[in-house]
C-alpha atoms as a PDB file:
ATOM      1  CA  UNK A   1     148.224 231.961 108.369  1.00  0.00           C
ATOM      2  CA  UNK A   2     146.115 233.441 111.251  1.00  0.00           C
ATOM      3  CA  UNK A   3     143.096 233.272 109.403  1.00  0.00           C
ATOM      4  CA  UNK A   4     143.702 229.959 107.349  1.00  0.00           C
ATOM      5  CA  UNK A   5     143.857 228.778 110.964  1.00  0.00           C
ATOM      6  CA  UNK A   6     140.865 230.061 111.667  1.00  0.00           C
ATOM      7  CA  UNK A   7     139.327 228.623 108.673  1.00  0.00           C
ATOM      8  CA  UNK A   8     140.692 224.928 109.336  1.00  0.00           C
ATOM      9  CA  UNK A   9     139.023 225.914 113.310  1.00  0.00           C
ATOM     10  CA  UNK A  10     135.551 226.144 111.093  1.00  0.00           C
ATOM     11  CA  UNK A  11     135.933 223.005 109.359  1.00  0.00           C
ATOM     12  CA  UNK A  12     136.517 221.419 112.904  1.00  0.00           C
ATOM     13  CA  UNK A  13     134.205 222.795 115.311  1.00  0.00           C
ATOM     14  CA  UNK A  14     131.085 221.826 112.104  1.00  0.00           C
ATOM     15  CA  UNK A  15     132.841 217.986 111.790  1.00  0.00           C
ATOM     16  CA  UNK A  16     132.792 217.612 115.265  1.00  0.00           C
ATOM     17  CA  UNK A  17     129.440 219.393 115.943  1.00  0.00           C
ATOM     18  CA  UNK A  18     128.152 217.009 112.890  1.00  0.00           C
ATOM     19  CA  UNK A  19     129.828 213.798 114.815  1.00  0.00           C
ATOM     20  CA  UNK A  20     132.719 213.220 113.348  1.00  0.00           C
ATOM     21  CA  UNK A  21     135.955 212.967 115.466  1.00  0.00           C
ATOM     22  CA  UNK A  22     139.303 214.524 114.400  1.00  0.00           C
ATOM     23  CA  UNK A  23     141.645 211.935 112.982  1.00  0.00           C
ATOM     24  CA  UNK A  24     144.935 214.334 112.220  1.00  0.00           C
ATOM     25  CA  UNK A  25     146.134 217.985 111.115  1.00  0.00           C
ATOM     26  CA  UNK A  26     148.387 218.571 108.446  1.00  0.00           C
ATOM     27  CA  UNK A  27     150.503 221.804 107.631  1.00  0.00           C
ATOM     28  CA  UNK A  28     150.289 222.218 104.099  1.00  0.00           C
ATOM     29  CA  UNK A  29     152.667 224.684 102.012  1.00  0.00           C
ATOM     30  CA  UNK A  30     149.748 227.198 102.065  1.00  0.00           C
ATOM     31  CA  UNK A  31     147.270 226.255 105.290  1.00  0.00           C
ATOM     32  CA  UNK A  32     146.172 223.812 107.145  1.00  0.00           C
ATOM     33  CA  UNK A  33     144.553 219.998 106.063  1.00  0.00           C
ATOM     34  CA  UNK A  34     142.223 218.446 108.968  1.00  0.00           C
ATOM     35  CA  UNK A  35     141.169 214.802 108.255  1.00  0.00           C
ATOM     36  CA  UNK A  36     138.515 212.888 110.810  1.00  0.00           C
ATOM     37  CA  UNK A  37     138.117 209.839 110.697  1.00  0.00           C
ATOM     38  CA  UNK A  38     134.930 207.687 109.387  1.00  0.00           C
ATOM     39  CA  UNK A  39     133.155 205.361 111.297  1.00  0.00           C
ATOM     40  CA  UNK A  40     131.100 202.749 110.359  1.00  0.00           C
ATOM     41  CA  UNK A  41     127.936 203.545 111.529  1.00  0.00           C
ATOM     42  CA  UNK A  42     128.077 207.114 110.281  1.00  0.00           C
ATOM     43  CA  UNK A  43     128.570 206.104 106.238  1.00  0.00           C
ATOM     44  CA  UNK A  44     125.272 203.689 106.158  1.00  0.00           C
ATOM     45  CA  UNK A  45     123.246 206.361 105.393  1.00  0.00           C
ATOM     46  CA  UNK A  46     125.194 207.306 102.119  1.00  0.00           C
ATOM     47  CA  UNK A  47     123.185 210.795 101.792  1.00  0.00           C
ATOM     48  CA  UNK A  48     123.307 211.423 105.168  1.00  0.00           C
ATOM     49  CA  UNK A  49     127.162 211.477 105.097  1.00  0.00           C
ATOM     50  CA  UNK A  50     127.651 212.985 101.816  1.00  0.00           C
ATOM     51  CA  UNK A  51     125.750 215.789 103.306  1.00  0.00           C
ATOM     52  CA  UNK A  52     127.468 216.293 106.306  1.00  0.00           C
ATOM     53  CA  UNK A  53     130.941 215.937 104.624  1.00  0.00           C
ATOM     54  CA  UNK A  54     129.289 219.057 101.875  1.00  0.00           C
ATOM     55  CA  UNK A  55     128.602 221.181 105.395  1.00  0.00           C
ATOM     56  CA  UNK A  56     131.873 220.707 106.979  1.00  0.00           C
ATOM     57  CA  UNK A  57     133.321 221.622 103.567  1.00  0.00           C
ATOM     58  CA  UNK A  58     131.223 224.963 103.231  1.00  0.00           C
ATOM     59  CA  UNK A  59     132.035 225.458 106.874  1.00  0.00           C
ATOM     60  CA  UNK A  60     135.809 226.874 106.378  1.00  0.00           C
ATOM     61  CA  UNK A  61     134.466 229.290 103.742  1.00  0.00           C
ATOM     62  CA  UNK A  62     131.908 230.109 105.944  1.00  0.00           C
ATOM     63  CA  UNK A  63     133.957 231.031 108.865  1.00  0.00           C
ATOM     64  CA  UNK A  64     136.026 233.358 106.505  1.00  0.00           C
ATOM     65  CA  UNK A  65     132.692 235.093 105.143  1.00  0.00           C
ATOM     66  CA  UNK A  66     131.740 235.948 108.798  1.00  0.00           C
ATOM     67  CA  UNK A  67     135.099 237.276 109.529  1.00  0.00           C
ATOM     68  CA  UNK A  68     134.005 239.624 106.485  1.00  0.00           C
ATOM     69  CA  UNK A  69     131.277 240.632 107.360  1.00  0.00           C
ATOM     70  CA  UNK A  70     131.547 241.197 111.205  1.00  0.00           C
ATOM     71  CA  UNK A  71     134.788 243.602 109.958  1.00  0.00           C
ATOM     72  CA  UNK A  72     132.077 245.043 107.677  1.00  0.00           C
ATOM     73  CA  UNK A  73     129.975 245.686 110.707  1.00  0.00           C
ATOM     74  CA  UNK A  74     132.402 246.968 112.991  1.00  0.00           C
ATOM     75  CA  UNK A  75     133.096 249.601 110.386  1.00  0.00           C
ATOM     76  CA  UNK A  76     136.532 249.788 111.229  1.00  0.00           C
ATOM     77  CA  UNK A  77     139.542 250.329 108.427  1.00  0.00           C
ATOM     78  CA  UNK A  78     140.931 247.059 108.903  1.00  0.00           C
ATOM     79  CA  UNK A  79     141.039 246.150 104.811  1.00  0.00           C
ATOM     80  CA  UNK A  80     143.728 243.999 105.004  1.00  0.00           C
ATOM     81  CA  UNK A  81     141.783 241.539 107.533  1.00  0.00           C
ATOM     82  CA  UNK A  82     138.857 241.622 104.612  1.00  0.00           C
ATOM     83  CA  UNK A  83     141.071 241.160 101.748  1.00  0.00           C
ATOM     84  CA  UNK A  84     142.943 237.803 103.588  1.00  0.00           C
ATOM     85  CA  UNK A  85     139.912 236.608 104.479  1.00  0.00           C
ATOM     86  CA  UNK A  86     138.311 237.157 100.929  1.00  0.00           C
ATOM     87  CA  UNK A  87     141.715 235.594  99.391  1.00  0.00           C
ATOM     88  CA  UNK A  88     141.412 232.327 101.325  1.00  0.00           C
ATOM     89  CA  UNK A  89     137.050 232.048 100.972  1.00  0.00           C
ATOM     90  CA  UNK A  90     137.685 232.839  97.135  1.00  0.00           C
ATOM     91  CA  UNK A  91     140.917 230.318  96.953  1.00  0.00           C
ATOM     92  CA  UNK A  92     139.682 227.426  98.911  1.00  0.00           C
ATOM     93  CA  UNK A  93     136.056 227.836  96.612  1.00  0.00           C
ATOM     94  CA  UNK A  94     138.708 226.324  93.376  1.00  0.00           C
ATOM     95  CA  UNK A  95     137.310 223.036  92.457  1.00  0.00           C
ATOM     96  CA  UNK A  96     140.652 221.306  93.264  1.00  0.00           C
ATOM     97  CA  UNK A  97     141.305 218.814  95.322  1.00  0.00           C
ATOM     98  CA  UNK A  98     142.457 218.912  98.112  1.00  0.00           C
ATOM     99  CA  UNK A  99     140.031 222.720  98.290  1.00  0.00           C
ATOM    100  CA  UNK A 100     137.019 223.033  99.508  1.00  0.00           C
ATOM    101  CA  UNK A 101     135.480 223.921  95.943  1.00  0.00           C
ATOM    102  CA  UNK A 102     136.057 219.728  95.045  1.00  0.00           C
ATOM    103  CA  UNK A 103     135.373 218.549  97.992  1.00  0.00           C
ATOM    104  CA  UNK A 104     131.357 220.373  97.889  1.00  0.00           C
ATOM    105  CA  UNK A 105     131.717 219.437  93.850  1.00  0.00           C
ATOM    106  CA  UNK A 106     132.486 215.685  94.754  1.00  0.00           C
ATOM    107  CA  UNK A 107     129.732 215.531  97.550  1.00  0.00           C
ATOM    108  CA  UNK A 108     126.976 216.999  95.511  1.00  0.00           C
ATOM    109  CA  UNK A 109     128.070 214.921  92.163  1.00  0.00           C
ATOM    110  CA  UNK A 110     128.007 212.053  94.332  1.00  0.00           C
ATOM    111  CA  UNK A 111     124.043 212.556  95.925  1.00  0.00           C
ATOM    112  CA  UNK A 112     123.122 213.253  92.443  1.00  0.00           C
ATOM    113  CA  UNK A 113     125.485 210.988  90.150  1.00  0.00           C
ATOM    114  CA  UNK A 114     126.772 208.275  92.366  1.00  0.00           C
ATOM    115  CA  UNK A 115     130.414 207.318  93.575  1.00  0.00           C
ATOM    116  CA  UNK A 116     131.913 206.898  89.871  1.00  0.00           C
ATOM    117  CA  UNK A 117     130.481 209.608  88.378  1.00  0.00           C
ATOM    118  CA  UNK A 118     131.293 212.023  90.986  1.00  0.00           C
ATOM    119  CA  UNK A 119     135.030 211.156  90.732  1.00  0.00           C
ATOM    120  CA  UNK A 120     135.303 211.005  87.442  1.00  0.00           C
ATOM    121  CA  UNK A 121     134.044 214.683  86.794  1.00  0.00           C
ATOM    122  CA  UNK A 122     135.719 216.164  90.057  1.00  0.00           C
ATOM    123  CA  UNK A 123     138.647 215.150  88.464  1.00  0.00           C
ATOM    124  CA  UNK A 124     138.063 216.483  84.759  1.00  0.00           C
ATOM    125  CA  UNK A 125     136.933 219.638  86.536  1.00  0.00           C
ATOM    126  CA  UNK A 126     140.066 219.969  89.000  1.00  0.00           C
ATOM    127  CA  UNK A 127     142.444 219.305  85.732  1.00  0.00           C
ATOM    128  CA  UNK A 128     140.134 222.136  83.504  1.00  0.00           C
ATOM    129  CA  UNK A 129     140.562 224.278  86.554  1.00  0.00           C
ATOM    130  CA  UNK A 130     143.646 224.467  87.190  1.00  0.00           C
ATOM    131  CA  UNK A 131     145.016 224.745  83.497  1.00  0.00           C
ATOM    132  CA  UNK A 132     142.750 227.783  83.529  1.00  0.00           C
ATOM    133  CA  UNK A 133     143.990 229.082  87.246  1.00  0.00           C
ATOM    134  CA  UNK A 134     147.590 229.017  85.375  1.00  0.00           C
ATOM    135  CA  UNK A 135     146.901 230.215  82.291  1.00  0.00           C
ATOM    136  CA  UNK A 136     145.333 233.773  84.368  1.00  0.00           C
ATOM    137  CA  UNK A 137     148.393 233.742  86.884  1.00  0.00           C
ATOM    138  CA  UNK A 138     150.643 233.744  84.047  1.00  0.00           C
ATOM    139  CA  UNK A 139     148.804 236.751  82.965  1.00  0.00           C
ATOM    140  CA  UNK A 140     148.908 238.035  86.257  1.00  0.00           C
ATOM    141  CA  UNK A 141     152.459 237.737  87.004  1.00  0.00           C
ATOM    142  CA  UNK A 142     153.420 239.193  83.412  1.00  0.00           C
ATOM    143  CA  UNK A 143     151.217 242.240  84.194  1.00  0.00           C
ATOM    144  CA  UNK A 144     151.915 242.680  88.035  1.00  0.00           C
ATOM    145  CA  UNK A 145     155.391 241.428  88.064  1.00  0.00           C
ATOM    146  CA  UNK A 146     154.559 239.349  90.888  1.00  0.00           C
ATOM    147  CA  UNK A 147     155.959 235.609  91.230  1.00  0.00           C
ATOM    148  CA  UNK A 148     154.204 234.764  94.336  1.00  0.00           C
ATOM    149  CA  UNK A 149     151.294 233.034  91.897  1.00  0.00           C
ATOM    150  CA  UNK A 150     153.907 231.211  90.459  1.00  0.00           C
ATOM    151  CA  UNK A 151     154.363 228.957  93.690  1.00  0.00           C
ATOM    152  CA  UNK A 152     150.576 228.618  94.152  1.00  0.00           C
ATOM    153  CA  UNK A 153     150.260 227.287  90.773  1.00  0.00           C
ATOM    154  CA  UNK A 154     152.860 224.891  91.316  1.00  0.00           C
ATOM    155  CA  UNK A 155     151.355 223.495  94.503  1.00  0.00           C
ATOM    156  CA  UNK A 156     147.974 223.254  92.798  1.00  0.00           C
ATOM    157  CA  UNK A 157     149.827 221.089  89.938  1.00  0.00           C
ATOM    158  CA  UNK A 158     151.653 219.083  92.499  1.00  0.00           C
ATOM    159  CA  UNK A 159     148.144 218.210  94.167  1.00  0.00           C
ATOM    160  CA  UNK A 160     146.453 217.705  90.670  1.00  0.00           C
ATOM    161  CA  UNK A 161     148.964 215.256  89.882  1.00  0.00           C
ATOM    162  CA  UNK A 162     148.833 213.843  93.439  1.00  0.00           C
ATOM    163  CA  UNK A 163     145.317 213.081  92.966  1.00  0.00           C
ATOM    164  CA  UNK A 164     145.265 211.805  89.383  1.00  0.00           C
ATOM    165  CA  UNK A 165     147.338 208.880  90.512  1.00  0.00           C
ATOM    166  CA  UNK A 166     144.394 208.141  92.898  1.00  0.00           C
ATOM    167  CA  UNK A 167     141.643 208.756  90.443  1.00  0.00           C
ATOM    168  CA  UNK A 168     143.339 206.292  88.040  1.00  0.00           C
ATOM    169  CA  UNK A 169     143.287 203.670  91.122  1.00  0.00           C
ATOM    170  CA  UNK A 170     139.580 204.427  92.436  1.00  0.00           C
ATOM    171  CA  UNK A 171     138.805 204.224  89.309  1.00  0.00           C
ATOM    172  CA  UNK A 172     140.363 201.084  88.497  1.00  0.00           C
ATOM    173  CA  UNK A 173     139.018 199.727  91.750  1.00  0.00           C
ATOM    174  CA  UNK A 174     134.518 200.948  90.383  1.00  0.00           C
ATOM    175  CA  UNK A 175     135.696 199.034  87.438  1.00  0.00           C
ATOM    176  CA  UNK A 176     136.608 195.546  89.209  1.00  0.00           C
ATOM    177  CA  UNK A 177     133.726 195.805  91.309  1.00  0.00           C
ATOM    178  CA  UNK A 178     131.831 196.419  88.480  1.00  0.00           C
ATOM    179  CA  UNK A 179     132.690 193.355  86.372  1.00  0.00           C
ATOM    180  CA  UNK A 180     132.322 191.110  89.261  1.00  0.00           C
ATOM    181  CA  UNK A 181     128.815 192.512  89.537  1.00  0.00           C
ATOM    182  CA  UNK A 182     128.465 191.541  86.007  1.00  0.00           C
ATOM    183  CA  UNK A 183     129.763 188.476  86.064  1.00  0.00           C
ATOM    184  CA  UNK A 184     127.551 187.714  89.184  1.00  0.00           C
ATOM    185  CA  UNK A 185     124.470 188.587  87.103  1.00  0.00           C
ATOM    186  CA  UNK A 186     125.267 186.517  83.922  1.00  0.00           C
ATOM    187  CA  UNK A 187     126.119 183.251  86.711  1.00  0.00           C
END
């Protein structure tokens, strides 16, 4: 928890380097959420603030890499400090939302794509993602005899189905704004 602390600390000291000002922090069943809050002034330049949200995304897996690699450095036997560190960089790098992974997935899909787009395929991705993240724990705990994946996998379901509920309403909410568009056009 020390070092998914640490992480969140990353994602933090980048957002509010990049601007932003924390809005809240959330304990979640395995880490820490932050959320800041978006101004107006900061989301007219659409790139701009796509790019910034990719950089304070990459910024908790960052933080963990560094940990890495100064332990690396320091040459001292401290494996277990490595191996956390490597668990939560490699974990939060899952294309599922709430994780990192979607979050730089979303940003980039959404500079290249546009708003719709980039939700739409976040969320195929994040449901292909974490059928395949359970079908290898269930390997995993047959073969190790370790259950411990078994609550991670749950979570990630729980937050897949979270955010399919909101994908169906963004969704539904591109699509109004898109007819009206249309029916501005044919007026």
């Amino acid at each position: 928890m020390v070092f998914a602390l640490i992480h969140e600390l990353g994602h933090l000291i980048c957002g509010i380097l990049l601007g932003f000002k924390p809005k809240s922090m959330n304990i979640m069943p395995f880490g820490l959420c932050i959320e800041f809050k978006v101004m107006l002034e900061s989301s007219k330049n659409k790139i701009g603030f796509e790019i910034k949200k990719i950089i304070i995304a990459i910024a908790g897996p960052l933080t963990n890499l560094l940990i890495i690699l100064i332990c690396i450095l320091i040459n001292q036997n401290i494996e277990n400090i490595i191996y956390a560190n490597l668990l939560i960089l490699i974990f939060n790098l899952i294309p599922i939302y709430p994780l990192d992974g979607a979050r730089i997935l979303e940003g980039i899909l959404k500079i290249t794509k546009g708003n719709k787009y980039s939700i739409e395929k976040t969320n195929l991705i994040s449901n292909i993602t974490v059928i395949a993240v359970t079908i290898i724990s269930s390997i995993t705990i047959y073969v190790f005899k370790n259950i411990s994946m078994f609550f991670i996998v749950i979570y990630l379901w729980m937050v897949v189905i979270k955010q399919n509920k909101i994908f169906k309403t963004k969704i539904r909410a591109y699509n109004v704004i898109e007819n009206n568009k249309n029916i501005l056009k044919k007026s």
